[in-house]
N, C-alpha and C. Protein backbone atom coordinates (compact mmCIF):
# COMPACT_ATOMS: atom_id res chain seq x y z
N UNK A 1 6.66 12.53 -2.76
CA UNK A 1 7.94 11.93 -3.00
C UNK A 1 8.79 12.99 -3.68
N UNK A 2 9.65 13.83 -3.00
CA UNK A 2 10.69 14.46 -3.57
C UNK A 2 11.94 14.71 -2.84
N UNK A 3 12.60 15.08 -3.31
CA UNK A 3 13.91 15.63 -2.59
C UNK A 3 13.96 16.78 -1.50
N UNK A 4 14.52 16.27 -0.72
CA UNK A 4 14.59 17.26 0.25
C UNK A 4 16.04 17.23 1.11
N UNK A 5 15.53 17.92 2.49
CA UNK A 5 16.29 17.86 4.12
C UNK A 5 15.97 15.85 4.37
N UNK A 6 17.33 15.55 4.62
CA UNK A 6 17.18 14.06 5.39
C UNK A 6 16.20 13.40 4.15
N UNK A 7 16.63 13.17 2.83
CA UNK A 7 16.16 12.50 1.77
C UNK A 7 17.36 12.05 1.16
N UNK A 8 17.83 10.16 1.18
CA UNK A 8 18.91 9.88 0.77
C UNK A 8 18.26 9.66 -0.69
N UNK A 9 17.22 9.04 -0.94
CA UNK A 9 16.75 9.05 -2.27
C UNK A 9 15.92 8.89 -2.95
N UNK A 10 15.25 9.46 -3.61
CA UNK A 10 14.13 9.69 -4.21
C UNK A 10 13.90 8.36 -5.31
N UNK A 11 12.65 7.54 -5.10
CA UNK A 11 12.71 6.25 -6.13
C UNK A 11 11.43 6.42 -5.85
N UNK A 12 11.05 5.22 -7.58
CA UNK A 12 9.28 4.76 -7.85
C UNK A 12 9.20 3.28 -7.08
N UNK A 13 8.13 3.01 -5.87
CA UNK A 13 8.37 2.21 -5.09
C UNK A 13 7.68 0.75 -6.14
N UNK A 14 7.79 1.07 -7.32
CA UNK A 14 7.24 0.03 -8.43
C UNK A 14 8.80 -0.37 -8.41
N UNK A 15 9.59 0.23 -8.45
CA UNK A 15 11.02 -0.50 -8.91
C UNK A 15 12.31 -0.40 -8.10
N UNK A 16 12.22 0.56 -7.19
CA UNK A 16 13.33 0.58 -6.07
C UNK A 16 14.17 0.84 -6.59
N UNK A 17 14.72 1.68 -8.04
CA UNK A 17 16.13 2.10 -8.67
C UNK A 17 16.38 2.74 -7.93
N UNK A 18 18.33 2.10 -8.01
CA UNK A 18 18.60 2.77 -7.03
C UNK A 18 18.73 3.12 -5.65
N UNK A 19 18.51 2.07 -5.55
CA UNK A 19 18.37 1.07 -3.86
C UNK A 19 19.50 -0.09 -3.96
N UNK A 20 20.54 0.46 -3.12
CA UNK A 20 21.93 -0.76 -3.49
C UNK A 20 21.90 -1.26 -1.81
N UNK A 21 21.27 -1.37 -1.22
CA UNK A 21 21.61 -1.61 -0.17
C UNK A 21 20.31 -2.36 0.90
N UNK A 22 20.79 -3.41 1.66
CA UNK A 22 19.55 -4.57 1.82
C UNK A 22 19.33 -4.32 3.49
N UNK A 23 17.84 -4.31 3.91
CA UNK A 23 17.23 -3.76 4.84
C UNK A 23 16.82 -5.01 5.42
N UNK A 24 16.73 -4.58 7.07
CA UNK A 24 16.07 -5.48 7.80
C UNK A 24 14.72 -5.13 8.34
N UNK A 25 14.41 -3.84 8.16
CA UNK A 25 13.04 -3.77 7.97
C UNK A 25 12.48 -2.60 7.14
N UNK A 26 11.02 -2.25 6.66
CA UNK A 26 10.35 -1.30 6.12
C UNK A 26 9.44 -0.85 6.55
N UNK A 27 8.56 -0.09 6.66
CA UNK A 27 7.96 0.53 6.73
C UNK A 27 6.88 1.41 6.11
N UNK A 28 5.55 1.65 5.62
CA UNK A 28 5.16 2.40 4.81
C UNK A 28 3.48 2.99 5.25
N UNK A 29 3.64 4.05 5.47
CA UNK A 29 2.20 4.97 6.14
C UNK A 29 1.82 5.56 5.23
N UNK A 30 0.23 5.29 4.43
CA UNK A 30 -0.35 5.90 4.12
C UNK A 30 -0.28 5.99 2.75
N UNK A 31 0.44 4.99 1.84
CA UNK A 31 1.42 4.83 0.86
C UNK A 31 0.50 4.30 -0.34
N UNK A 32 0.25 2.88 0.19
CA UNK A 32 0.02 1.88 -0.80
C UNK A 32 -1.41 2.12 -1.28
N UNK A 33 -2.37 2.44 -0.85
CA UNK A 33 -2.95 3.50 -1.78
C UNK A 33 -2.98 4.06 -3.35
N UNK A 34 -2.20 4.90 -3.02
CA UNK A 34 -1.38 5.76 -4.35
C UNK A 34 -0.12 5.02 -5.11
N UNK A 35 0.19 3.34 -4.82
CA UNK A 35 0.53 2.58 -5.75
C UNK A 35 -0.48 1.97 -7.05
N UNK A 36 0.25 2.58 -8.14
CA UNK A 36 -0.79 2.28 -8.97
C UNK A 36 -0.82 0.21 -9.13
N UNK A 37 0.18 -0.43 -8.88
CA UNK A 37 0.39 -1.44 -8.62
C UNK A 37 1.09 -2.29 -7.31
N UNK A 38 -0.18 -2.00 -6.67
CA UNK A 38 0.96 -2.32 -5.11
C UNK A 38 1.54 -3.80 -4.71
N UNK A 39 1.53 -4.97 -5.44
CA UNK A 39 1.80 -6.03 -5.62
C UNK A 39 3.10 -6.58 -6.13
N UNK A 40 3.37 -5.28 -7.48
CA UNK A 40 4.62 -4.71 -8.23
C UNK A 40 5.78 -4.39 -7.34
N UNK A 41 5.10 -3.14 -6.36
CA UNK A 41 5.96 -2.84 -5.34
C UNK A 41 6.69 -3.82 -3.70
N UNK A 42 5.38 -4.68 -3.61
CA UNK A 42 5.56 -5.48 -3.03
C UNK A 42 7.26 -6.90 -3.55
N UNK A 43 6.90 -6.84 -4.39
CA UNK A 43 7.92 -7.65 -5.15
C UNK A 43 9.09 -6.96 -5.67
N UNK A 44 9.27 -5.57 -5.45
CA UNK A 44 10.09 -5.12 -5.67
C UNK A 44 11.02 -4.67 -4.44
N UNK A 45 10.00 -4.38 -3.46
CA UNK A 45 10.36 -4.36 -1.59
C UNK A 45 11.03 -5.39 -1.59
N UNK A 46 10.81 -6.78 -1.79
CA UNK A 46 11.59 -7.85 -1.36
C UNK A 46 12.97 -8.09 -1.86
N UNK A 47 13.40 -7.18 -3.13
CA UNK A 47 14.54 -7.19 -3.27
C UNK A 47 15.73 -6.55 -2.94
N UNK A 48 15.37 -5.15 -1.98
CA UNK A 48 15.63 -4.91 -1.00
C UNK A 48 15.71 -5.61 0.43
N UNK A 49 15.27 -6.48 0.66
CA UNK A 49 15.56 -6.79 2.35
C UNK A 49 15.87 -7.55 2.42
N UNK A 50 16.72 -7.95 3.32
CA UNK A 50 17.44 -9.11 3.89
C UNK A 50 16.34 -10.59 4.33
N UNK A 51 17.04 -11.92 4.43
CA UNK A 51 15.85 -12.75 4.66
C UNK A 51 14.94 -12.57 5.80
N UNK A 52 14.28 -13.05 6.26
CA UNK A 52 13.36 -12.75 7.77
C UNK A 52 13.07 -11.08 7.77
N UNK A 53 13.67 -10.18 7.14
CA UNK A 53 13.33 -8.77 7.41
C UNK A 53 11.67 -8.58 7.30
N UNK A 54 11.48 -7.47 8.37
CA UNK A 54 9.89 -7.54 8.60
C UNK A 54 9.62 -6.20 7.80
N UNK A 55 7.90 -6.00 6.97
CA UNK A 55 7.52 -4.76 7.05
C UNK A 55 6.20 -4.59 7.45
N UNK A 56 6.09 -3.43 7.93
CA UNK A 56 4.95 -2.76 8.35
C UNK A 56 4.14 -1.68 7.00
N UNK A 57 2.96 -1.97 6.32
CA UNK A 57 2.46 -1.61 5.80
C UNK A 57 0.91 -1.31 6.36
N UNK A 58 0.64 -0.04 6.54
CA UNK A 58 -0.61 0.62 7.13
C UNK A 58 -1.05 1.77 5.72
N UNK A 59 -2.35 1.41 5.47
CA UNK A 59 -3.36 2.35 4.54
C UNK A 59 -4.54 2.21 5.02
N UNK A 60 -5.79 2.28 3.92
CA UNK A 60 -6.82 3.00 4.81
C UNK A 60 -8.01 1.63 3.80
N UNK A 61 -8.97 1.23 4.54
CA UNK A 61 -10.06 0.36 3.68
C UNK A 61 -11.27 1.53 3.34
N UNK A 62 -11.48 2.62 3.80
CA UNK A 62 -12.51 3.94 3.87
C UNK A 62 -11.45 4.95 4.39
N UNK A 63 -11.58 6.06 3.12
CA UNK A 63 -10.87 7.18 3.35
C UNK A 63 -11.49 7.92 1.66
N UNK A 64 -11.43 9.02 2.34
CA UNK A 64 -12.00 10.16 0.90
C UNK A 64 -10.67 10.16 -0.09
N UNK A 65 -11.61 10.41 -1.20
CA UNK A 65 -10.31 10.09 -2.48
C UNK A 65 -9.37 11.38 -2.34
N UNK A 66 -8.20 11.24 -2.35
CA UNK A 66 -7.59 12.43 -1.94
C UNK A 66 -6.08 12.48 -2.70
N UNK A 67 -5.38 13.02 -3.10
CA UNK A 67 -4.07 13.62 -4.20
C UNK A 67 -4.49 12.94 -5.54
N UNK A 68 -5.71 13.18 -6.19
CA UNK A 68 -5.58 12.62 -7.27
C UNK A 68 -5.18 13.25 -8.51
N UNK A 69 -4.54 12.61 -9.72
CA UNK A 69 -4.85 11.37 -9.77
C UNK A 69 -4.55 9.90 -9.25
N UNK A 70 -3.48 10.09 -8.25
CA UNK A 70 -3.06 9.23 -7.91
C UNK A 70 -3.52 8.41 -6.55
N UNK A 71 -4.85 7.81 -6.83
CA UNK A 71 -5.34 7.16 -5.51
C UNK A 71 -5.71 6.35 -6.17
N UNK A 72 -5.49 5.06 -6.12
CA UNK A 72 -5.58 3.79 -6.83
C UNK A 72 -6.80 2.76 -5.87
N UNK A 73 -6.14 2.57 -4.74
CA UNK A 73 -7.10 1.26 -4.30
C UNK A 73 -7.14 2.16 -2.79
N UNK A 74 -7.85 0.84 -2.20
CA UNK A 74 -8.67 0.70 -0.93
C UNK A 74 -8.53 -0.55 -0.06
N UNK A 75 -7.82 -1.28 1.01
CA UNK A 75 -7.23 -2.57 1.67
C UNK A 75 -7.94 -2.65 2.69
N UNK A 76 -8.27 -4.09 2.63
CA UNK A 76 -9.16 -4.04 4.28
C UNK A 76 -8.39 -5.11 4.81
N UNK A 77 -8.30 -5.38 5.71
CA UNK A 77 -6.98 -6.43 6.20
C UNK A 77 -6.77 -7.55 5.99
N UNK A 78 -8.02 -7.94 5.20
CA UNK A 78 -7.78 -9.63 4.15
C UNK A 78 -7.01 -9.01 2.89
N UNK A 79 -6.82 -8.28 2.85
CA UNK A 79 -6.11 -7.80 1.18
C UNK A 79 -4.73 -7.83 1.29
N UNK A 80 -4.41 -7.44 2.26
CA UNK A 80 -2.98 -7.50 2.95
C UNK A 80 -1.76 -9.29 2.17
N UNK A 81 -2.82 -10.05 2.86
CA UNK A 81 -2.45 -11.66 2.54
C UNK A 81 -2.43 -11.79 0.93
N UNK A 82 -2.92 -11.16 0.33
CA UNK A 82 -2.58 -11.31 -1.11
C UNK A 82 -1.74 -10.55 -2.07
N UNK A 83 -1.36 -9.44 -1.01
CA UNK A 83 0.22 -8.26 -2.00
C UNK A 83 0.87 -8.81 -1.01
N UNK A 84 0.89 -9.33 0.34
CA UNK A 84 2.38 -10.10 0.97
C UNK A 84 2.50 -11.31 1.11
N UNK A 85 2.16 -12.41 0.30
CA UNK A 85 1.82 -13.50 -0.02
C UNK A 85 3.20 -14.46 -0.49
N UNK A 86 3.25 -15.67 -0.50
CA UNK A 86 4.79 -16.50 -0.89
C UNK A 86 5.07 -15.96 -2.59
N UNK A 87 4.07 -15.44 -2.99
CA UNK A 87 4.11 -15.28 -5.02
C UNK A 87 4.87 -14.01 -4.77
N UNK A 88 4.86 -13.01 -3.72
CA UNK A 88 5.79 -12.21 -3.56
C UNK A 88 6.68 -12.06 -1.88
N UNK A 89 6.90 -13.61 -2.08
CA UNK A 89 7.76 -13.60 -1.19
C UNK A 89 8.20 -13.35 0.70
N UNK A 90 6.76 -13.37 1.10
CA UNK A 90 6.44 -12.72 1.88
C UNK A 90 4.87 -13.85 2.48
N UNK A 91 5.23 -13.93 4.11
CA UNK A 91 4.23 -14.39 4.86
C UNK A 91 3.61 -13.24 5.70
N UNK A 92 2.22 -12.84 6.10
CA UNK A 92 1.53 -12.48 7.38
C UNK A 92 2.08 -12.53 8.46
N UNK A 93 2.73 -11.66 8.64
CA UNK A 93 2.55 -12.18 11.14
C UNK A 93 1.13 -11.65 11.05
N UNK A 94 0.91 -10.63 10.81
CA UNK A 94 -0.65 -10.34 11.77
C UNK A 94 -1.22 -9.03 10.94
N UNK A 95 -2.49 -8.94 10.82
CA UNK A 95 -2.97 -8.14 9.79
C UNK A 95 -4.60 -7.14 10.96
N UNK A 96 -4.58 -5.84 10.90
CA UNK A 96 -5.81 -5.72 11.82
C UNK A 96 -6.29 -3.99 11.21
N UNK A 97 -7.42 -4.01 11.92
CA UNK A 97 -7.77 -2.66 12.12
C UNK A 97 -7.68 -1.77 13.03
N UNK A 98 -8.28 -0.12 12.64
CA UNK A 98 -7.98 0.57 13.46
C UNK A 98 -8.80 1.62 13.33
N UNK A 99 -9.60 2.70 13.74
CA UNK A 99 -9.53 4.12 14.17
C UNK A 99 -11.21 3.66 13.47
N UNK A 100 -12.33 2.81 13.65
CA UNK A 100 -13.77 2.40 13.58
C UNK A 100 -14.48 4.02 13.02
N UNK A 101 -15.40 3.62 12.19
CA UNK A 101 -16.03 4.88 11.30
C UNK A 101 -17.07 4.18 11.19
N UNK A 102 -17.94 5.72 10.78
CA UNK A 102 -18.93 4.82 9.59
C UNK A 102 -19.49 5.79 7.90
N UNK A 103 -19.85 5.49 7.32
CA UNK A 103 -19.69 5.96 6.03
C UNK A 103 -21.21 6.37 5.94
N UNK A 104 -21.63 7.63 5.94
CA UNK A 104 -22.90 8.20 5.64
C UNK A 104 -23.50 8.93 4.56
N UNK A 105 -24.31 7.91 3.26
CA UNK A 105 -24.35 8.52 2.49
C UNK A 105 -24.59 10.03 2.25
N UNK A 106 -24.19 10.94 1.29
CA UNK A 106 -25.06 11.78 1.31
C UNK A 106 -26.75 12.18 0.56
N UNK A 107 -27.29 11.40 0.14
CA UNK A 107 -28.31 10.95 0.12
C UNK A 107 -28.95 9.56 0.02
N UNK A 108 -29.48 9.55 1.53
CA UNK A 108 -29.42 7.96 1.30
C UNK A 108 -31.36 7.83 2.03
N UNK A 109 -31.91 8.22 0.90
CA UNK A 109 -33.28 8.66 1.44
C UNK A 109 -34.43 7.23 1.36
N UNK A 110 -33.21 6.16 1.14
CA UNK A 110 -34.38 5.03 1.51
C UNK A 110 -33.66 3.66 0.46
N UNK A 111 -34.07 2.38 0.22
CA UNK A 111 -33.57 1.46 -0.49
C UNK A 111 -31.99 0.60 0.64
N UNK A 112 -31.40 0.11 0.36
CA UNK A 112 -29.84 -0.48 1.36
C UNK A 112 -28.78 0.52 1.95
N UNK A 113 -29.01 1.78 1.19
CA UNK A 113 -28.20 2.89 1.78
C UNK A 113 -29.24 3.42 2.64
N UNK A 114 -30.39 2.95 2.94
CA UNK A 114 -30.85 3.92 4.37
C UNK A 114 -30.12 3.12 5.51
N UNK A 115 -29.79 1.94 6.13
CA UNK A 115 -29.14 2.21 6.95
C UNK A 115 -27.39 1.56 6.77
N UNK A 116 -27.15 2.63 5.63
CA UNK A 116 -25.36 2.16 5.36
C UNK A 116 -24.87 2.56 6.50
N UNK A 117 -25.03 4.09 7.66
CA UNK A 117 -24.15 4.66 8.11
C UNK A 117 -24.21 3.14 9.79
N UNK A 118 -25.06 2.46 10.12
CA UNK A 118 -25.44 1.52 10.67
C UNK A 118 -23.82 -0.12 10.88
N UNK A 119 -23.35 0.17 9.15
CA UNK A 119 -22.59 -0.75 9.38
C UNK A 119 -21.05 0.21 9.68
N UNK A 120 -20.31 -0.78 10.23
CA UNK A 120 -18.90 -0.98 10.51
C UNK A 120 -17.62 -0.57 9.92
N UNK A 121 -16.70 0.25 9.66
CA UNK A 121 -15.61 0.10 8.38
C UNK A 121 -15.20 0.71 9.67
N UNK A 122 -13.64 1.25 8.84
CA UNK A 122 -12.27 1.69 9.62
C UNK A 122 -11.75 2.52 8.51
N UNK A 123 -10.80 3.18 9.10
CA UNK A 123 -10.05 4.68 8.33
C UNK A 123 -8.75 4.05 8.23
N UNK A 124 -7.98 2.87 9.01
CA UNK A 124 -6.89 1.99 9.02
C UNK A 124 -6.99 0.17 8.55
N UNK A 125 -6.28 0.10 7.74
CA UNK A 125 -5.75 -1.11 8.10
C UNK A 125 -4.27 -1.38 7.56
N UNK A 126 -3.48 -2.28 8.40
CA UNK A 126 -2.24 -2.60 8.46
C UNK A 126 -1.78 -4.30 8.50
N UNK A 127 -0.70 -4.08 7.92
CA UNK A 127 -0.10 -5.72 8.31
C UNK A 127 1.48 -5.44 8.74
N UNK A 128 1.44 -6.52 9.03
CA UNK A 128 3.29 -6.67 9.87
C UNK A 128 3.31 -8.12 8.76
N UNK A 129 4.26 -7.84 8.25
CA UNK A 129 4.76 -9.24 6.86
C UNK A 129 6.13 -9.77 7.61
N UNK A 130 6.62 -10.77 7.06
CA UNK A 130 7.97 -10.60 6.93
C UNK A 130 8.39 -11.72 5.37
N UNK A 131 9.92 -11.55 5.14
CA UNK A 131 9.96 -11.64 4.25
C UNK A 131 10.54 -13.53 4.29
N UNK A 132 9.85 -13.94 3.67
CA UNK A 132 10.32 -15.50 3.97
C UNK A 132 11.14 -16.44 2.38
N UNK A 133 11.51 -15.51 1.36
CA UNK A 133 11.86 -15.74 0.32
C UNK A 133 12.05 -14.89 -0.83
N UNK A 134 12.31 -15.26 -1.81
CA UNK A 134 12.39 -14.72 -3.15
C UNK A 134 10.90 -15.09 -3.90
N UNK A 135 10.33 -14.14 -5.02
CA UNK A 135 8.62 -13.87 -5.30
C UNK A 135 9.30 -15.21 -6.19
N UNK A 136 8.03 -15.65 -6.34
CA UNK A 136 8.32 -16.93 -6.92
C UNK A 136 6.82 -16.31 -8.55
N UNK A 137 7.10 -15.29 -8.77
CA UNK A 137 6.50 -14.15 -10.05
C UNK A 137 7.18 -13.58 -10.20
N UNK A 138 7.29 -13.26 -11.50
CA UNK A 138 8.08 -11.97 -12.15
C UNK A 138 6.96 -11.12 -12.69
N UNK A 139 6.87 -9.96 -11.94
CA UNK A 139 5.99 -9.07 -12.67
C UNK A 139 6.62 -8.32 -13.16
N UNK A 140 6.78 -7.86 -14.57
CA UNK A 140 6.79 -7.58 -15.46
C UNK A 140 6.70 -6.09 -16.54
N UNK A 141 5.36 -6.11 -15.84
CA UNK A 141 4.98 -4.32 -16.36
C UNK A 141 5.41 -3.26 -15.71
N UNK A 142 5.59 -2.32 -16.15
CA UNK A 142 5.61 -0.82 -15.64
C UNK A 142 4.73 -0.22 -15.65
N UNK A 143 4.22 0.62 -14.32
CA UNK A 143 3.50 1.34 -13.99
C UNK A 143 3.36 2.62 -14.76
N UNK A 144 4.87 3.26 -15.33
CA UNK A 144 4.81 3.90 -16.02
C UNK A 144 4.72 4.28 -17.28
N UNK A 145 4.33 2.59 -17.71
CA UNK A 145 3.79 2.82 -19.33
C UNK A 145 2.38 2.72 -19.57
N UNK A 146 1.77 2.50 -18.22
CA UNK A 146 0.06 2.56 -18.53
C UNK A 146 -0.49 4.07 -17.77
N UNK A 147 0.24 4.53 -16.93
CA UNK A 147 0.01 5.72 -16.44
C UNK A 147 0.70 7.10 -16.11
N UNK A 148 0.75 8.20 -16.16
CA UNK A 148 1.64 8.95 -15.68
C UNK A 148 1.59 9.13 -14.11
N UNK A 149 3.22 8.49 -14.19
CA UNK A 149 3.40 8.77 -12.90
C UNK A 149 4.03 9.77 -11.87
N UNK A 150 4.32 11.21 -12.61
CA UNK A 150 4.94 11.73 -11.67
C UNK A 150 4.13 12.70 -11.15
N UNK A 151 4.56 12.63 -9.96
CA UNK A 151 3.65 13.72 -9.08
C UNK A 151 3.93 14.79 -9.01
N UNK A 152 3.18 15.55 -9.44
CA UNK A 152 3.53 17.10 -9.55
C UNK A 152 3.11 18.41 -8.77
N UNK A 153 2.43 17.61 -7.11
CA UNK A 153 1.56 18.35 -6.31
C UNK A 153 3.01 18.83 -5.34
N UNK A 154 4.32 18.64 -5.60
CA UNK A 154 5.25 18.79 -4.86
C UNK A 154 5.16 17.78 -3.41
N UNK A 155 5.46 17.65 -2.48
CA UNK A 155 5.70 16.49 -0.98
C UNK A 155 4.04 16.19 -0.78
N UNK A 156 4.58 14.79 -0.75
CA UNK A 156 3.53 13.95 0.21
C UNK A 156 3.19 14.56 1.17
């Protein structure tokens, strides 16, 4: 997240300062992740968009921990229904997976990790929301008084 070429503005997606202007849809790849409160942001998305406006939110349920410190969680496509939920304003169209893996310990010489690499996960999951109201929660906290949040690895 920084300034650049074709960057109208740089904001913490915990609070959207600075966002005067209401959308009919969003978008976010690879994101919610590295929300240290993505539920926060969720409820803060909605005050940006217009009613019925749709978003598309895609992250990963299995993926290596990666820009840290800032890698917070992990979504598998039931998780989806509970950061876009009526408490923030927001119903499901459709929630799924994508791009099938499997996770192989690196030592997994016997006990429930001998056959982990056996089960199922994904490197994707996504939902399509839309927005069907105002969060009927006020969350409250800042992200930036329990953690530091600025990123200092320069662009996403």
């Amino acid at each position: 997240m920084a300034d650049g070429p074709n960057v109208d503005l740089v904001t913490d997606a915990h609070t959207m300062k600075g966002v005067t202007k209401q959308f009919d849809f969003a978008f976010s790849v690879s994101v919610f992740e590295h929300l240290m409160m993505p539920w926060v942001a969720a409820h803060a998305l909605n005050r940006v968009l217009n009613s019925g406006a749709l978003v598309f939110i895609q992250s990963h349920p299995s993926w290596p921990l990666h820009e840290e410190p800032w890698d917070f969680f992990r979504f598998s496509k039931d998780a989806w229904s509970s950061i876009f939920s009526p408490f923030t304003g927001f119903e499901i169209i459709d929630a799924g997976y994508a791009l099938e893996a499997s996770i192989v310990p690196a030592n997994a010489s016997g006990g429930a990790l001998q056959t982990f690499e056996d089960h199922r996960t994904y490197l994707v999951s996504s939902c399509l929301a839309r927005k069907i109201g105002v969060p009927t929660h006020d969350w409250s906290a800042d992200p930036a008084e329990i953690h530091n949040l600025k990123y200092s690895h320069g662009t996403l």
